[in-house]
PDB file of N, CA and C in Angstrom:
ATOM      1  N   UNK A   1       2.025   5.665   1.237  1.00  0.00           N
ATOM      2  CA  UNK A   1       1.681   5.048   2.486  1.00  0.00           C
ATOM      3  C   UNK A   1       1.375   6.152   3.481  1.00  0.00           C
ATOM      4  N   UNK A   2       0.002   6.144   4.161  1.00  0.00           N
ATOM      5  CA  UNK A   2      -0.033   6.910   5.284  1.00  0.00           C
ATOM      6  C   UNK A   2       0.499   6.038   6.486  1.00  0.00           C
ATOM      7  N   UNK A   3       0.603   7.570   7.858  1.00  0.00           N
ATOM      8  CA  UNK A   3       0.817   6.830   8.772  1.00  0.00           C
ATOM      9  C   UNK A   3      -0.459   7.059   9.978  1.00  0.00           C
ATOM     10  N   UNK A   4      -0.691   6.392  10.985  1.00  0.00           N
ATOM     11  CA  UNK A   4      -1.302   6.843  11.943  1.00  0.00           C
ATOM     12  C   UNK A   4      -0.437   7.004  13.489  1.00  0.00           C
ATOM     13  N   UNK A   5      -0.537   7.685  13.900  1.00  0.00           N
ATOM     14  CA  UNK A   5      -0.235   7.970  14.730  1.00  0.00           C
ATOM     15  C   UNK A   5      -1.507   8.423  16.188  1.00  0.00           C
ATOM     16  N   UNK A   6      -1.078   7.954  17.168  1.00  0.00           N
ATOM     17  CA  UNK A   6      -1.772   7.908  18.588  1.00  0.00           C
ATOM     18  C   UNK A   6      -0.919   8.533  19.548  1.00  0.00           C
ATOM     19  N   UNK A   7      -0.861   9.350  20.044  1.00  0.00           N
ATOM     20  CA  UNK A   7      -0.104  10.046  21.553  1.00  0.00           C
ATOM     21  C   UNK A   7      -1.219  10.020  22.724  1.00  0.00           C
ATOM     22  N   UNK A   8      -0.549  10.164  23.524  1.00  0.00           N
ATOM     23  CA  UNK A   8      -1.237  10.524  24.755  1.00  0.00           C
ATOM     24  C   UNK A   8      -0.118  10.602  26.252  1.00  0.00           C
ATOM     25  N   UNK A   9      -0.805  11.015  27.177  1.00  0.00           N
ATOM     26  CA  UNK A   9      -0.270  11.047  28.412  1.00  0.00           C
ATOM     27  C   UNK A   9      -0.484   9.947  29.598  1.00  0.00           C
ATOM     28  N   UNK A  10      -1.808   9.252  29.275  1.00  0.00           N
ATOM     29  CA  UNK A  10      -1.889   8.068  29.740  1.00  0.00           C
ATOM     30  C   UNK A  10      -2.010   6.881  28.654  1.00  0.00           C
ATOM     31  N   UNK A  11      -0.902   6.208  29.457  1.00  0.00           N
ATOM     32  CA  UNK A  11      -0.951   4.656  28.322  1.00  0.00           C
ATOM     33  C   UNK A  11      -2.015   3.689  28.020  1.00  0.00           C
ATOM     34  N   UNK A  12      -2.579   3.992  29.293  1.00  0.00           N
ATOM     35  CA  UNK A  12      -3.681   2.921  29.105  1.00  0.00           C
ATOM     36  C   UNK A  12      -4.524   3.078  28.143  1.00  0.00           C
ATOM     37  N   UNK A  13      -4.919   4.566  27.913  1.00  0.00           N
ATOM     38  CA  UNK A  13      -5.464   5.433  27.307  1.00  0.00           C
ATOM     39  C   UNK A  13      -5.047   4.836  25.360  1.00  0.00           C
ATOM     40  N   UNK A  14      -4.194   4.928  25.286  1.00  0.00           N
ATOM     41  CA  UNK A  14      -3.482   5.106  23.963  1.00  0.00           C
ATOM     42  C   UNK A  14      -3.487   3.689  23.449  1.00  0.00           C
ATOM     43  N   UNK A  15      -3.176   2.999  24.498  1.00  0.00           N
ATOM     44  CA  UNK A  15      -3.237   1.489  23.974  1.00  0.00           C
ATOM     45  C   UNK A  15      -4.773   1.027  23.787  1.00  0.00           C
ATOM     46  N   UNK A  16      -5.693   1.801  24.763  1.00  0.00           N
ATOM     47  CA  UNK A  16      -7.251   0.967  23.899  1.00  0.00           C
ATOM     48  C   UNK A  16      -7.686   2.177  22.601  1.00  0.00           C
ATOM     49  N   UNK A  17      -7.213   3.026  22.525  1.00  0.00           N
ATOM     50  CA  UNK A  17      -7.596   3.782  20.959  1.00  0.00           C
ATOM     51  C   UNK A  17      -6.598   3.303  20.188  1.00  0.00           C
ATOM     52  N   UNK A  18      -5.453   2.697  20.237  1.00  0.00           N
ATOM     53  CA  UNK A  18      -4.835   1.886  18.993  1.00  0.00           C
ATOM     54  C   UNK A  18      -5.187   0.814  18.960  1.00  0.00           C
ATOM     55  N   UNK A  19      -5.602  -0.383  20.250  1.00  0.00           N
ATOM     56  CA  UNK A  19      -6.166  -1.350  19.855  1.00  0.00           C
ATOM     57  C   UNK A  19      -7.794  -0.964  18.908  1.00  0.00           C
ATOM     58  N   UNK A  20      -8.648  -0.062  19.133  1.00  0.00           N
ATOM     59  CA  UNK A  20      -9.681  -0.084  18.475  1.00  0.00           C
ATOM     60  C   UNK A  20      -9.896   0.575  17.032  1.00  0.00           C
ATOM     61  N   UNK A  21      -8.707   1.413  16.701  1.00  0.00           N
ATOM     62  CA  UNK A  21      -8.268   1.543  15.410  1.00  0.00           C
ATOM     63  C   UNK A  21      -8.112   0.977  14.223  1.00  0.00           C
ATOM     64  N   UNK A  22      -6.903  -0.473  15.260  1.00  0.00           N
ATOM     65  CA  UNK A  22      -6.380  -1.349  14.680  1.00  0.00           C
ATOM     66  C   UNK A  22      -7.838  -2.335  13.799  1.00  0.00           C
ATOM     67  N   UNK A  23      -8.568  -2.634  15.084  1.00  0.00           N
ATOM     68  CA  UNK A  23      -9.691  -3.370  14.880  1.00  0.00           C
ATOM     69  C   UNK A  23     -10.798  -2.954  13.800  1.00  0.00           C
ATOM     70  N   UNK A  24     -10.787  -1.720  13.750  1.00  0.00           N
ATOM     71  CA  UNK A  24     -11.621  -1.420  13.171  1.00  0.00           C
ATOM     72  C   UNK A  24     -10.650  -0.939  11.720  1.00  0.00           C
ATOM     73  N   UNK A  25      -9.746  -0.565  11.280  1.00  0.00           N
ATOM     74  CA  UNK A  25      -9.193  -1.428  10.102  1.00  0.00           C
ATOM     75  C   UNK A  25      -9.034  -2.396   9.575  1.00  0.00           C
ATOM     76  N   UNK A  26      -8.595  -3.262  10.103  1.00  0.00           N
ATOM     77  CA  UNK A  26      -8.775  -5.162   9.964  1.00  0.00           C
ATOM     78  C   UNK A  26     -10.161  -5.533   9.323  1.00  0.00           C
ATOM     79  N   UNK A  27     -11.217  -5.033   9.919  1.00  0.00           N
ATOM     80  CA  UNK A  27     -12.228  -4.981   9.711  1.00  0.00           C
ATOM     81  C   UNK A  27     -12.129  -4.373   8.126  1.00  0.00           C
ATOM     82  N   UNK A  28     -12.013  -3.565   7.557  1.00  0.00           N
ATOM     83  CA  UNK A  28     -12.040  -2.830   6.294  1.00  0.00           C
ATOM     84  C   UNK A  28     -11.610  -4.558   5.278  1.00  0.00           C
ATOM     85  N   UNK A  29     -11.666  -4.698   4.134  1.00  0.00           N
ATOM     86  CA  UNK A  29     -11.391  -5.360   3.360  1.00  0.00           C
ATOM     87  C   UNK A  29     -10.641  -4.515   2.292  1.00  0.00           C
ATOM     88  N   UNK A  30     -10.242  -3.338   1.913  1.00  0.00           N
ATOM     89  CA  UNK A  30      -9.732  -2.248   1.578  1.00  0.00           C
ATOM     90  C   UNK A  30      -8.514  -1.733   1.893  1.00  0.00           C
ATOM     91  N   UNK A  31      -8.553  -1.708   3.277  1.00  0.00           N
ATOM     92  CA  UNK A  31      -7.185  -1.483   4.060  1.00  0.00           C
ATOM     93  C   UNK A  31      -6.240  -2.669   4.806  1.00  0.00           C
ATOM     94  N   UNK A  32      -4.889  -2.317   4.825  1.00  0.00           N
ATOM     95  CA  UNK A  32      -3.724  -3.013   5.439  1.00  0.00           C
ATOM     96  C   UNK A  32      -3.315  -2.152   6.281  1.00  0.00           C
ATOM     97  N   UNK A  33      -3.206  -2.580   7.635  1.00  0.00           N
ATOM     98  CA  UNK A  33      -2.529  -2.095   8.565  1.00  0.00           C
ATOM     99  C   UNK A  33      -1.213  -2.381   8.725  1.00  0.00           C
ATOM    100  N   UNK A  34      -0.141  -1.790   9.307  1.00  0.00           N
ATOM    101  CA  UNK A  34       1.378  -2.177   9.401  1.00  0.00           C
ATOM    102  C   UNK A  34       1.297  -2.535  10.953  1.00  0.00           C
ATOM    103  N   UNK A  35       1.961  -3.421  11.384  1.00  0.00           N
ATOM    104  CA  UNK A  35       2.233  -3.517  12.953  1.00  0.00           C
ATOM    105  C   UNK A  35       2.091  -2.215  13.641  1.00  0.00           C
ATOM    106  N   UNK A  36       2.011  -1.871  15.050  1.00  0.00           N
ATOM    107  CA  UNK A  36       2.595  -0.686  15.483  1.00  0.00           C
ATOM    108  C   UNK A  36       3.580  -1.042  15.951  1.00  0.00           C
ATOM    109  N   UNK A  37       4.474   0.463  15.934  1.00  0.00           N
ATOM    110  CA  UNK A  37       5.390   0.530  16.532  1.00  0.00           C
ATOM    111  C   UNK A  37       5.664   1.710  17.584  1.00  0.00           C
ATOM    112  N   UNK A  38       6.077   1.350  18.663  1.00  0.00           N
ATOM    113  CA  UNK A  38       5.967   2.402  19.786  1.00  0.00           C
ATOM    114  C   UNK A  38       7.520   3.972  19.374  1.00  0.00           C
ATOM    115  N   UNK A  39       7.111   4.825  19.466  1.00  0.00           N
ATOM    116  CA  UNK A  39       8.235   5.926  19.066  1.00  0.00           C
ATOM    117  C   UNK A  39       8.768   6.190  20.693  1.00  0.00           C
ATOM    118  N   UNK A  40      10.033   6.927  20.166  1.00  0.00           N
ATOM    119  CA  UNK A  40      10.680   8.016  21.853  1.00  0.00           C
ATOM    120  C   UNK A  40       9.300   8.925  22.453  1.00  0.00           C
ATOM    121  N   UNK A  41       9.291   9.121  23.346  1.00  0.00           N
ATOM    122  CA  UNK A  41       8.783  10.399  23.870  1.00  0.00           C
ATOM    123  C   UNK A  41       9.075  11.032  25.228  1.00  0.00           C
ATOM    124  N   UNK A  42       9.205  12.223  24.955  1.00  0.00           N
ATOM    125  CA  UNK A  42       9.876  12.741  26.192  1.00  0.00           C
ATOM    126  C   UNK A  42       8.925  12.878  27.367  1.00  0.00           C
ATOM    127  N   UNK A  43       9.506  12.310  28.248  1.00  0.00           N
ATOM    128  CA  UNK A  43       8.368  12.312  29.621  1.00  0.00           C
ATOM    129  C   UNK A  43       7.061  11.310  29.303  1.00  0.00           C
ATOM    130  N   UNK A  44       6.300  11.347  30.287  1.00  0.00           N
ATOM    131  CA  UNK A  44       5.804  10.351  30.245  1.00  0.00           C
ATOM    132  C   UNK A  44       4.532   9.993  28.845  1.00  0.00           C
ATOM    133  N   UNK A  45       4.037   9.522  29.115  1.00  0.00           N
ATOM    134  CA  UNK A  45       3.372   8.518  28.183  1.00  0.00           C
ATOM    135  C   UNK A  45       3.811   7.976  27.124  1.00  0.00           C
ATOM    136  N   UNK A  46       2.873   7.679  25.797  1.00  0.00           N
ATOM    137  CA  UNK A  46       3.536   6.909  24.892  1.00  0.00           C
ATOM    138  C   UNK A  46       2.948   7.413  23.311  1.00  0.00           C
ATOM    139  N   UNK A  47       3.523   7.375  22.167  1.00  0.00           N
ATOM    140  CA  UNK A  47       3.308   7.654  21.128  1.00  0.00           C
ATOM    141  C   UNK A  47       3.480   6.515  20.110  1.00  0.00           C
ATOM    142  N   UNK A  48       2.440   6.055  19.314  1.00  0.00           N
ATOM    143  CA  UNK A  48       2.339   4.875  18.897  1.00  0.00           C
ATOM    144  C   UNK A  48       2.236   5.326  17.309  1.00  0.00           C
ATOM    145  N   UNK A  49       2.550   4.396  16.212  1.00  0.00           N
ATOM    146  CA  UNK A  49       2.546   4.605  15.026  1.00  0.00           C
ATOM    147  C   UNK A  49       2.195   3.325  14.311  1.00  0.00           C
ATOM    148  N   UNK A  50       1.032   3.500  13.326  1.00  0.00           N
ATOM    149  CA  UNK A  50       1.348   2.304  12.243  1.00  0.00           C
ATOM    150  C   UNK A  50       1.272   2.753  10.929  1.00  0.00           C
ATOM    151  N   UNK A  51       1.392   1.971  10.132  1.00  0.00           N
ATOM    152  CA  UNK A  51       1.612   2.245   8.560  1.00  0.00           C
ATOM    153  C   UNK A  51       0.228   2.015   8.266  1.00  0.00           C
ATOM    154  N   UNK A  52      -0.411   2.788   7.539  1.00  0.00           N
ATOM    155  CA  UNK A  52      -1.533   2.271   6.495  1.00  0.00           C
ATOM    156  C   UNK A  52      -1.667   2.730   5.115  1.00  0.00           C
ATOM    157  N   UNK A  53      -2.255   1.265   4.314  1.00  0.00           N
ATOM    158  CA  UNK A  53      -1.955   0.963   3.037  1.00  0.00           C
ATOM    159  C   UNK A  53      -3.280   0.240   2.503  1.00  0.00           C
ATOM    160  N   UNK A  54      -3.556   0.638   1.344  1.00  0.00           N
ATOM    161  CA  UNK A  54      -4.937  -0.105   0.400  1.00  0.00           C
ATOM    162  C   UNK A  54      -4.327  -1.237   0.242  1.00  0.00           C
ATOM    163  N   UNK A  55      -5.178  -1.977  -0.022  1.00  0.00           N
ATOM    164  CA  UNK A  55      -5.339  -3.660   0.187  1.00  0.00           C
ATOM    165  C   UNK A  55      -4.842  -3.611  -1.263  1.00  0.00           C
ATOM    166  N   UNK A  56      -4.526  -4.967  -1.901  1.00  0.00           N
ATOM    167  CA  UNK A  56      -4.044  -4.933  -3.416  1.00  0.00           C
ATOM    168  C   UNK A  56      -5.561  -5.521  -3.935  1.00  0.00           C
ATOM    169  N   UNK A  57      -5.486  -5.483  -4.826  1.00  0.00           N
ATOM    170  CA  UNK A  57      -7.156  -5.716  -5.704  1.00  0.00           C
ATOM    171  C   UNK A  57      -6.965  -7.258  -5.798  1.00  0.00           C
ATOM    172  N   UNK A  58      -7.920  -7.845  -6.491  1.00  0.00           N
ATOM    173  CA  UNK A  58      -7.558  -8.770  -7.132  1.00  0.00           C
ATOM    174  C   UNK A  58      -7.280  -9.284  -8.466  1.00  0.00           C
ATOM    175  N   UNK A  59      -7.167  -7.880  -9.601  1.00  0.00           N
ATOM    176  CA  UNK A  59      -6.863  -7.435 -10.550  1.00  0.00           C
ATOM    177  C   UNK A  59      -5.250  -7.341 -10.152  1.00  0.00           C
ATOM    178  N   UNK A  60      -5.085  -6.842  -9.242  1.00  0.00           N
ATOM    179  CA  UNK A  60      -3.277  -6.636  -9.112  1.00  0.00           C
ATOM    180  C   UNK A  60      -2.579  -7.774  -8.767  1.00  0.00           C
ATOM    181  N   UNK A  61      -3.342  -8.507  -8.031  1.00  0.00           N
ATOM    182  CA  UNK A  61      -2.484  -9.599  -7.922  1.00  0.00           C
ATOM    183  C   UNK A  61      -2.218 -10.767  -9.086  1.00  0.00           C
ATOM    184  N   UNK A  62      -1.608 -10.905  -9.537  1.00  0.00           N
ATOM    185  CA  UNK A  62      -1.244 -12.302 -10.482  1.00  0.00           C
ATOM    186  C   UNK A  62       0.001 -13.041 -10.588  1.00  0.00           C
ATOM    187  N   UNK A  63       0.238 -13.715 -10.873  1.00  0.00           N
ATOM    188  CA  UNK A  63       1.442 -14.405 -11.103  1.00  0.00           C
ATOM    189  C   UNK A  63       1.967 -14.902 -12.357  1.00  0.00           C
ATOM    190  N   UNK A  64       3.575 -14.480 -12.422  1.00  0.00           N
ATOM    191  CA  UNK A  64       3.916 -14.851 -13.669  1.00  0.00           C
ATOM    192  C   UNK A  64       4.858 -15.858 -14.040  1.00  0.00           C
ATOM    193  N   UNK A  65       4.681 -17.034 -14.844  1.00  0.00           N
ATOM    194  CA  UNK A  65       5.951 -18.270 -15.028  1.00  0.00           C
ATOM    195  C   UNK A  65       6.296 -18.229 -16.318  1.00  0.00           C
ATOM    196  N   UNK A  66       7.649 -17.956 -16.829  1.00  0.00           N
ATOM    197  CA  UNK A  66       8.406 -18.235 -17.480  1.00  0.00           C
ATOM    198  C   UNK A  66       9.265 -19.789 -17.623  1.00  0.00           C
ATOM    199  N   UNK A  67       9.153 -20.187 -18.944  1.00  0.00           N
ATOM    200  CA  UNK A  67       9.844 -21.524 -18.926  1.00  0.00           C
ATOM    201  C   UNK A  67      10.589 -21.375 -20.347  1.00  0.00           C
ATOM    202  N   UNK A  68      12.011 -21.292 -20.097  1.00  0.00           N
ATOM    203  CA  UNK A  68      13.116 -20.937 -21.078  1.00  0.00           C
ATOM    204  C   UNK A  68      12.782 -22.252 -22.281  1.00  0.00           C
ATOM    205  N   UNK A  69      13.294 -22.067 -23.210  1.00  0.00           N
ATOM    206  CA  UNK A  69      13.119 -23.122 -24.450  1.00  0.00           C
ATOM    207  C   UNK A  69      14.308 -23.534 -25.078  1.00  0.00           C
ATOM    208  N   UNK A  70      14.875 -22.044 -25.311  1.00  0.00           N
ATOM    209  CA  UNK A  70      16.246 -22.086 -25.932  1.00  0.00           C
ATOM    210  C   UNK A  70      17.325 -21.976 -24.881  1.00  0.00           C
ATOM    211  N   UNK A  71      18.799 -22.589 -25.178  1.00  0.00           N
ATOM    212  CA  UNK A  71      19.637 -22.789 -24.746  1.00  0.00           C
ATOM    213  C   UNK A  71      20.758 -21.812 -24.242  1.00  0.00           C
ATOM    214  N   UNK A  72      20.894 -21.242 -22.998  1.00  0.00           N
ATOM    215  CA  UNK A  72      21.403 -19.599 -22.733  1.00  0.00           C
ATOM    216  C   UNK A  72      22.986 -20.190 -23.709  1.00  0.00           C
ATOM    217  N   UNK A  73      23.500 -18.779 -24.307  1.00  0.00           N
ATOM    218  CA  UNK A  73      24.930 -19.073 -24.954  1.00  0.00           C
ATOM    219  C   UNK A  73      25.922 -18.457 -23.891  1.00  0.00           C
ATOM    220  N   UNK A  74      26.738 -18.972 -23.665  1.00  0.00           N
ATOM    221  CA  UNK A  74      27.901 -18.674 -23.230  1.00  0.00           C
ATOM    222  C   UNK A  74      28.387 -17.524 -23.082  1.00  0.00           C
ATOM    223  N   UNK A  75      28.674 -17.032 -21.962  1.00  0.00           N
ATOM    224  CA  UNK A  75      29.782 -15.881 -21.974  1.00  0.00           C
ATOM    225  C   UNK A  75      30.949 -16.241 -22.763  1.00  0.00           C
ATOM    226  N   UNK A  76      31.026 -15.088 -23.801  1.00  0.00           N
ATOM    227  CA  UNK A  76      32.694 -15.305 -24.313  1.00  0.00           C
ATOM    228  C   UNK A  76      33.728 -15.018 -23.486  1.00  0.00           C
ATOM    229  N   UNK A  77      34.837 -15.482 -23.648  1.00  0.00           N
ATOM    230  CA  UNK A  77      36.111 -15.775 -22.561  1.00  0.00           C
ATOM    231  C   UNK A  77      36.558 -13.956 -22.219  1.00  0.00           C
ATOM    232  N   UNK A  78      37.058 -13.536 -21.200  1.00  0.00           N
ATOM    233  CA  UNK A  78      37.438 -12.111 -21.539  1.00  0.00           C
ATOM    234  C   UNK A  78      39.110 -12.418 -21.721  1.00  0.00           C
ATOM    235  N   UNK A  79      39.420 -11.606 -22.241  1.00  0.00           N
ATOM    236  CA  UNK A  79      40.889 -11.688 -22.439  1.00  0.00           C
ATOM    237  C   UNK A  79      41.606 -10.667 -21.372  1.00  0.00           C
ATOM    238  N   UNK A  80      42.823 -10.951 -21.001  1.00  0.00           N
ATOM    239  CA  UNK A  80      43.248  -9.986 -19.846  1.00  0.00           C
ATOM    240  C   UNK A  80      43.995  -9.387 -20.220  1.00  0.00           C
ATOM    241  N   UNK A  81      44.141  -7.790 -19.733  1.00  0.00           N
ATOM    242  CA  UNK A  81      44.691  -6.505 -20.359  1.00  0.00           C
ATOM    243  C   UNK A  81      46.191  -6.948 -20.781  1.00  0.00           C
ATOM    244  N   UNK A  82      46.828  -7.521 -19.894  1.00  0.00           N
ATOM    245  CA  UNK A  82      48.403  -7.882 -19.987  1.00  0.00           C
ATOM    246  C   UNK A  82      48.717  -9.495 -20.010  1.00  0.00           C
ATOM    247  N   UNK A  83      49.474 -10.314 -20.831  1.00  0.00           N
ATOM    248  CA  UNK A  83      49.759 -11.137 -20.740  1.00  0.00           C
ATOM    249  C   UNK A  83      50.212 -11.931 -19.474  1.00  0.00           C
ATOM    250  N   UNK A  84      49.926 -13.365 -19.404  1.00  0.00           N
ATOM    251  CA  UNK A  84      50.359 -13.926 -18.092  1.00  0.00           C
ATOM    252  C   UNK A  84      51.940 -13.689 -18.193  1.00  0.00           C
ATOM    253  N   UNK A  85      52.561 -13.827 -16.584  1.00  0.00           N
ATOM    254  CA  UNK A  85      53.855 -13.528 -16.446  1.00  0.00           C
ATOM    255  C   UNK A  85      55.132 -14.157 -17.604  1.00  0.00           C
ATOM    256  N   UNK A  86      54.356 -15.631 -17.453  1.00  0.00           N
ATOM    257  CA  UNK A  86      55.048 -16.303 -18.134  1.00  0.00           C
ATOM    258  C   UNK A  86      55.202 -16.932 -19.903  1.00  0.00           C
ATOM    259  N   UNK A  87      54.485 -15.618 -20.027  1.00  0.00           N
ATOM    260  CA  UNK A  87      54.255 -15.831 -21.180  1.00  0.00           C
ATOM    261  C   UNK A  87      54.968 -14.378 -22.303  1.00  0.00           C
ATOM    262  N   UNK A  88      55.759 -13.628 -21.684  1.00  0.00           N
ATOM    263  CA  UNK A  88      56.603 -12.412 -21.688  1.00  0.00           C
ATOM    264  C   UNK A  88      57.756 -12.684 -22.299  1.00  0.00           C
ATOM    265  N   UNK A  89      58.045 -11.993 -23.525  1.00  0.00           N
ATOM    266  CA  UNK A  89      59.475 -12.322 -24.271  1.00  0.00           C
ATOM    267  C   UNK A  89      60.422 -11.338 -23.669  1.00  0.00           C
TER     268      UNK A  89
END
């Protein structure tokens, strides 16, 4: 997974180059974007991050169902290391 990352010193600034990032990934049929998420930064402005990830194919995607036939067997009983209390000669 890459990440992207956006800084700057003005916010306003940072928020329309991550909104047009964003957009213009979305746009890709290839790529997945992760939400952003805003990081710490010391002093002012803001530092923004998202995840990006290849789209899954449609070769990768499939689904698989299993339908049991035979009858699961039983756990055998465990026996306990020491006899019950009351059962002590």
């Amino acid at each position: 997974m890459a990440q992207i990352r956006v800084m700057g010193s003005d916010l306003d600034d940072v928020r329309a180059v991550l909104d047009r990032l964003l957009s213009l990934v979305r746009a890709d049929p290839g790529l997945t974007a992760g939400p952003p998420t805003e990081l710490g930064m010391r002093g002012p402005g803001r530092r923004m991050v998202f995840e990006l990830l290849p789209a899954a194919t449609a070769d990768a995607a499939h689904t698989v169902r299993v339908e049991r036939t035979d009858t699961p067997r039983r756990a055998p009983q465990r026996q306990l290391a020491l006899p019950a209390a009351g059962d002590r000669p």
